[in-house]
C-alpha atoms as a PDB file:
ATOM      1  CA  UNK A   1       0.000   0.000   0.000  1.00  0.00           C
ATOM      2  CA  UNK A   2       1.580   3.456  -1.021  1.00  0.00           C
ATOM      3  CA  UNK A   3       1.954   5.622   1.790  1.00  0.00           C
ATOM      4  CA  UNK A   4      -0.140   9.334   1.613  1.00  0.00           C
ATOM      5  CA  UNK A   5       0.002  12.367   3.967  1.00  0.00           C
ATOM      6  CA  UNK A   6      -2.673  13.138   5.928  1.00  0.00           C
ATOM      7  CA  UNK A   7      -2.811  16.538   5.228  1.00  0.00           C
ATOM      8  CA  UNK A   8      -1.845  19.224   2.763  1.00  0.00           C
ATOM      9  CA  UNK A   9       1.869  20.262   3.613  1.00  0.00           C
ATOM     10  CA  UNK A  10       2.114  24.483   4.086  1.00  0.00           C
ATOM     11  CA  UNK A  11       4.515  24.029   1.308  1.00  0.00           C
ATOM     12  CA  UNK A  12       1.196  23.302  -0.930  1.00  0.00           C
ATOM     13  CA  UNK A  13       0.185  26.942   0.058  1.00  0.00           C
ATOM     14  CA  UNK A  14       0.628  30.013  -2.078  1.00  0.00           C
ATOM     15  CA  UNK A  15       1.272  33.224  -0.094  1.00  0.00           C
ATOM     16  CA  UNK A  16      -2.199  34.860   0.712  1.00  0.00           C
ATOM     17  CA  UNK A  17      -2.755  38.272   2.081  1.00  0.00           C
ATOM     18  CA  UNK A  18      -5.580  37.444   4.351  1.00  0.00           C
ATOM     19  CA  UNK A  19      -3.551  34.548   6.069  1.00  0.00           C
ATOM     20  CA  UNK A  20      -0.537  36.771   6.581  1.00  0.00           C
ATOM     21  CA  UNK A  21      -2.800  39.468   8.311  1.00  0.00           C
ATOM     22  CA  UNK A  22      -5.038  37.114   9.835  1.00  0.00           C
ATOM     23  CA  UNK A  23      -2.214  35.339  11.628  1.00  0.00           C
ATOM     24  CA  UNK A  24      -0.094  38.579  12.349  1.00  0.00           C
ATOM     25  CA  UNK A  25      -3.633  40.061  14.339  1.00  0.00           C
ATOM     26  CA  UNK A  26      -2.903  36.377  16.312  1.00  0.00           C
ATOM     27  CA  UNK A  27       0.025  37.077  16.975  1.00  0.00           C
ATOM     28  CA  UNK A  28      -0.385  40.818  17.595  1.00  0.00           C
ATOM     29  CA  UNK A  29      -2.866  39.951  20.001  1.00  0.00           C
ATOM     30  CA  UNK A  30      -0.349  37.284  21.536  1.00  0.00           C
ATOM     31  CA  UNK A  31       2.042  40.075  22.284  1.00  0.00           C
ATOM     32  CA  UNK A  32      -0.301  42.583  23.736  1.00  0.00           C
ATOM     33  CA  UNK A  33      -1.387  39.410  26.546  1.00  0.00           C
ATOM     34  CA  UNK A  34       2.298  38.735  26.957  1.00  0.00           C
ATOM     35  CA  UNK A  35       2.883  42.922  27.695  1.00  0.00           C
ATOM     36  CA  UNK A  36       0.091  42.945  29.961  1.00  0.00           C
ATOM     37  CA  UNK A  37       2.283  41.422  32.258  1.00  0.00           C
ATOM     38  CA  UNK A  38       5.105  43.873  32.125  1.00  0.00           C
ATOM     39  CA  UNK A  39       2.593  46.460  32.474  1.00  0.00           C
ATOM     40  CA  UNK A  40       1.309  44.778  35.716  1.00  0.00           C
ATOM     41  CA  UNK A  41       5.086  44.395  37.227  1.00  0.00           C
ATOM     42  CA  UNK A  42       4.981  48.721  36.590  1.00  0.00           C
ATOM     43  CA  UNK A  43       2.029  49.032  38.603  1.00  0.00           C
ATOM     44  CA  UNK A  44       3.081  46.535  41.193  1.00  0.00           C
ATOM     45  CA  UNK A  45       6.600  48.522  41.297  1.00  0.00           C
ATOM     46  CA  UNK A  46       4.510  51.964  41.737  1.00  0.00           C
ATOM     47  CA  UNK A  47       2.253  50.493  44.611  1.00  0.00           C
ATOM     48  CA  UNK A  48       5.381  48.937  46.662  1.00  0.00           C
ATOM     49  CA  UNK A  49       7.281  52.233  46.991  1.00  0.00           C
ATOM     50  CA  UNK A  50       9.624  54.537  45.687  1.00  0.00           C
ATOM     51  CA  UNK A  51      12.873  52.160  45.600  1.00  0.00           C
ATOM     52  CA  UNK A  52      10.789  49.625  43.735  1.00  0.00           C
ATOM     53  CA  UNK A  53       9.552  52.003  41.417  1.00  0.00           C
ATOM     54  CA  UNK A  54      13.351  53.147  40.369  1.00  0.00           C
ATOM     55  CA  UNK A  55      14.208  49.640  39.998  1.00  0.00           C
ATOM     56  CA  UNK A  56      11.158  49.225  37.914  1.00  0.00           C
ATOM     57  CA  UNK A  57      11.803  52.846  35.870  1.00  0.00           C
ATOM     58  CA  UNK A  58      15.991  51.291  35.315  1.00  0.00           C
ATOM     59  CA  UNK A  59      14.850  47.889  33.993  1.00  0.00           C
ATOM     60  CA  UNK A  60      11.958  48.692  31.760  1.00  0.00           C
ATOM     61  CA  UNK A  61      14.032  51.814  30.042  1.00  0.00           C
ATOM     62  CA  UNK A  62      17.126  49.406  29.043  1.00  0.00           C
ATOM     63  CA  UNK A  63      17.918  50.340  25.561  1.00  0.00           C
ATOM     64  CA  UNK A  64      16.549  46.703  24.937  1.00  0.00           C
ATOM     65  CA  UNK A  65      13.183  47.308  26.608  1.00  0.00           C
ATOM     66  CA  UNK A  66      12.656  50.785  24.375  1.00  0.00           C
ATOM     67  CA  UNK A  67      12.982  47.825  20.989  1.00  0.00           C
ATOM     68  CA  UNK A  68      10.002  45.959  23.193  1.00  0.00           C
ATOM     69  CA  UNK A  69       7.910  49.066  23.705  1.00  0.00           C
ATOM     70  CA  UNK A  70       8.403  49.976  19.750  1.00  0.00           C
ATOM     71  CA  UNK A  71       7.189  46.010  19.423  1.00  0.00           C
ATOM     72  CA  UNK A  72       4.141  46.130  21.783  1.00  0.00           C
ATOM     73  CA  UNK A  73       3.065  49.919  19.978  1.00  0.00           C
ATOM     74  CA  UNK A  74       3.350  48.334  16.526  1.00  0.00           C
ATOM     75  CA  UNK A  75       1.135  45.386  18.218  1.00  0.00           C
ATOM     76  CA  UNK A  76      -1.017  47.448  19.359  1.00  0.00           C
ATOM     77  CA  UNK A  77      -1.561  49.946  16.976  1.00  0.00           C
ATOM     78  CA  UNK A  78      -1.882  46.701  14.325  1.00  0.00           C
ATOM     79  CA  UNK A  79      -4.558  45.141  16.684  1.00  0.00           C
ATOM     80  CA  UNK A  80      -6.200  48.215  16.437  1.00  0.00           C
ATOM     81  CA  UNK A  81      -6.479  48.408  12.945  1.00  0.00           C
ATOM     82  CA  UNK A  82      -7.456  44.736  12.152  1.00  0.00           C
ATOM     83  CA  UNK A  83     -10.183  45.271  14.440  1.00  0.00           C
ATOM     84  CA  UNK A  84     -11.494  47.868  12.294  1.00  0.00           C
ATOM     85  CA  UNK A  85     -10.876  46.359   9.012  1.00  0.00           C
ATOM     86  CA  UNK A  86     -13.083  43.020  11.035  1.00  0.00           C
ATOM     87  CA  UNK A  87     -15.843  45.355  12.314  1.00  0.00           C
ATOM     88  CA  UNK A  88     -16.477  46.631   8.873  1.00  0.00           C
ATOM     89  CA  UNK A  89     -16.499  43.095   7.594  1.00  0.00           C
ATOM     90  CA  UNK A  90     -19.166  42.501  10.133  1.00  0.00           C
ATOM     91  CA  UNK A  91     -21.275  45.321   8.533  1.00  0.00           C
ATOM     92  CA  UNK A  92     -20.829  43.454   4.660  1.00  0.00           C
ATOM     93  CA  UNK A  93     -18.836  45.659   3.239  1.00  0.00           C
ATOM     94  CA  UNK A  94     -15.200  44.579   1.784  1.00  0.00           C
ATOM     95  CA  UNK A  95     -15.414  41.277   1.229  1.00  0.00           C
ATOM     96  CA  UNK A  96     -14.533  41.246  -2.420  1.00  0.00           C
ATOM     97  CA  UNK A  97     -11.419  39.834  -3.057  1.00  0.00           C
ATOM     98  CA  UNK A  98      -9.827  43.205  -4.119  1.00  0.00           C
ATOM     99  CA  UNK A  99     -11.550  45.415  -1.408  1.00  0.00           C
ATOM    100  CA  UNK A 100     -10.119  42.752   1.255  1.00  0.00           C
ATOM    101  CA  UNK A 101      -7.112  43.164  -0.457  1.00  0.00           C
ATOM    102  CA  UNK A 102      -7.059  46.755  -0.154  1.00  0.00           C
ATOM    103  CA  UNK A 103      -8.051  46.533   3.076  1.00  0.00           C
ATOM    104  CA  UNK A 104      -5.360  44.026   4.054  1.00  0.00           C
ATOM    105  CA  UNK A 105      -2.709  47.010   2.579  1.00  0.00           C
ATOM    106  CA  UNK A 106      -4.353  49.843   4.223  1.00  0.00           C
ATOM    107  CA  UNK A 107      -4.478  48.128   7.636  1.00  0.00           C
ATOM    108  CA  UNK A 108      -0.409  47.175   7.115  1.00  0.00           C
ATOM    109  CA  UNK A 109       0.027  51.257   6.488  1.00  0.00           C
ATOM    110  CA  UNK A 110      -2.064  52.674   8.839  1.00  0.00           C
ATOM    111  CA  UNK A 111      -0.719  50.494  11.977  1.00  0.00           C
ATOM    112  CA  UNK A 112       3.104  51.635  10.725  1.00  0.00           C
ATOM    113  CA  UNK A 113       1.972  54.938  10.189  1.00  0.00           C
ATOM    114  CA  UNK A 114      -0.035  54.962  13.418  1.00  0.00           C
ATOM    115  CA  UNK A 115       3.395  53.412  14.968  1.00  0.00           C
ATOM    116  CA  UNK A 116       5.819  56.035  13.965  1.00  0.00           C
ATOM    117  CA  UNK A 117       3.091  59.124  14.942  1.00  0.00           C
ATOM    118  CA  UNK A 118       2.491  57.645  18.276  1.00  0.00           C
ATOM    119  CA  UNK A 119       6.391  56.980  19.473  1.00  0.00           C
ATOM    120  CA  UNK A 120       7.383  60.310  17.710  1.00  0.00           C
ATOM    121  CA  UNK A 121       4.532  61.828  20.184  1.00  0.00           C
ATOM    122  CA  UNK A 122       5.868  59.533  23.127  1.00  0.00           C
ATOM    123  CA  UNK A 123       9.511  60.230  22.597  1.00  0.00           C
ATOM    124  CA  UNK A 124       8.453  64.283  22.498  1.00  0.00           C
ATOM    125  CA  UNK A 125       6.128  63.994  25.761  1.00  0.00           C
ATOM    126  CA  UNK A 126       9.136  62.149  27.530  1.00  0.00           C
ATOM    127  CA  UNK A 127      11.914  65.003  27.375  1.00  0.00           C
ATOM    128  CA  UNK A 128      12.185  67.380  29.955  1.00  0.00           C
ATOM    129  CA  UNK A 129      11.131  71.278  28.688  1.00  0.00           C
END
């Protein structure tokens, strides 16, 4: 007996637009769970006391941690976005293949754009006048 997968491989798959952004809101939404936590060790740090909050303030402004912020904007910015494009699938609209298309570009730049306004704005509100 000749041997058969059981399922189509992902190799089988061409590259589709509404996968990509489908599985990048996932994972978008992934990484905003996953930030929630640093954003609970802040407040925990700001309830305990003024030595835990400068430990808190050091560690989550490392150079490193300012690439992670960038990451969980972009995430959330993203998230933001997708949910639109979803609610106004929900109303019937753009769910022609080239409208969801469209849609599927327009969400990519207006999270980036979104992104860069919003840690321009941060960056700006965080200096000293």
């Amino acid at each position: 007996m000749l041997s058969r997968p059981l399922s189509p491989h992902l190799t089988v798959y061409k590259f589709k637009y509404t996968l990509a952004t489908s599985i990048l809101n996932r994972f978008t939404g992934i990484a905003l769970s996953a930030a929630f936590v640093l954003l609970v060790y802040w407040l925990m740090a700001v309830a305990a006391g003024t030595s835990s909050q400068e430990r808190a303030q050091h560690l989550l402004s490392l150079p490193l941690m300012r690439l992670v912020w960038l990451s969980v904007l972009f995430a959330f910015c993203y998230h933001l976005c997708a949910g639109v494009r979803h609610l106004v699938w929900d109303t019937g609209h753009g769910l022609e293949r080239t409208q969801s298309q469209r849609s599927a570009w327009w969400v990519v730049i207006a999270s980036v754009l979104l992104t860069v306004l919003l840690a321009v704005a941060l960056l700006h509100l965080g200096r000293a006048p």
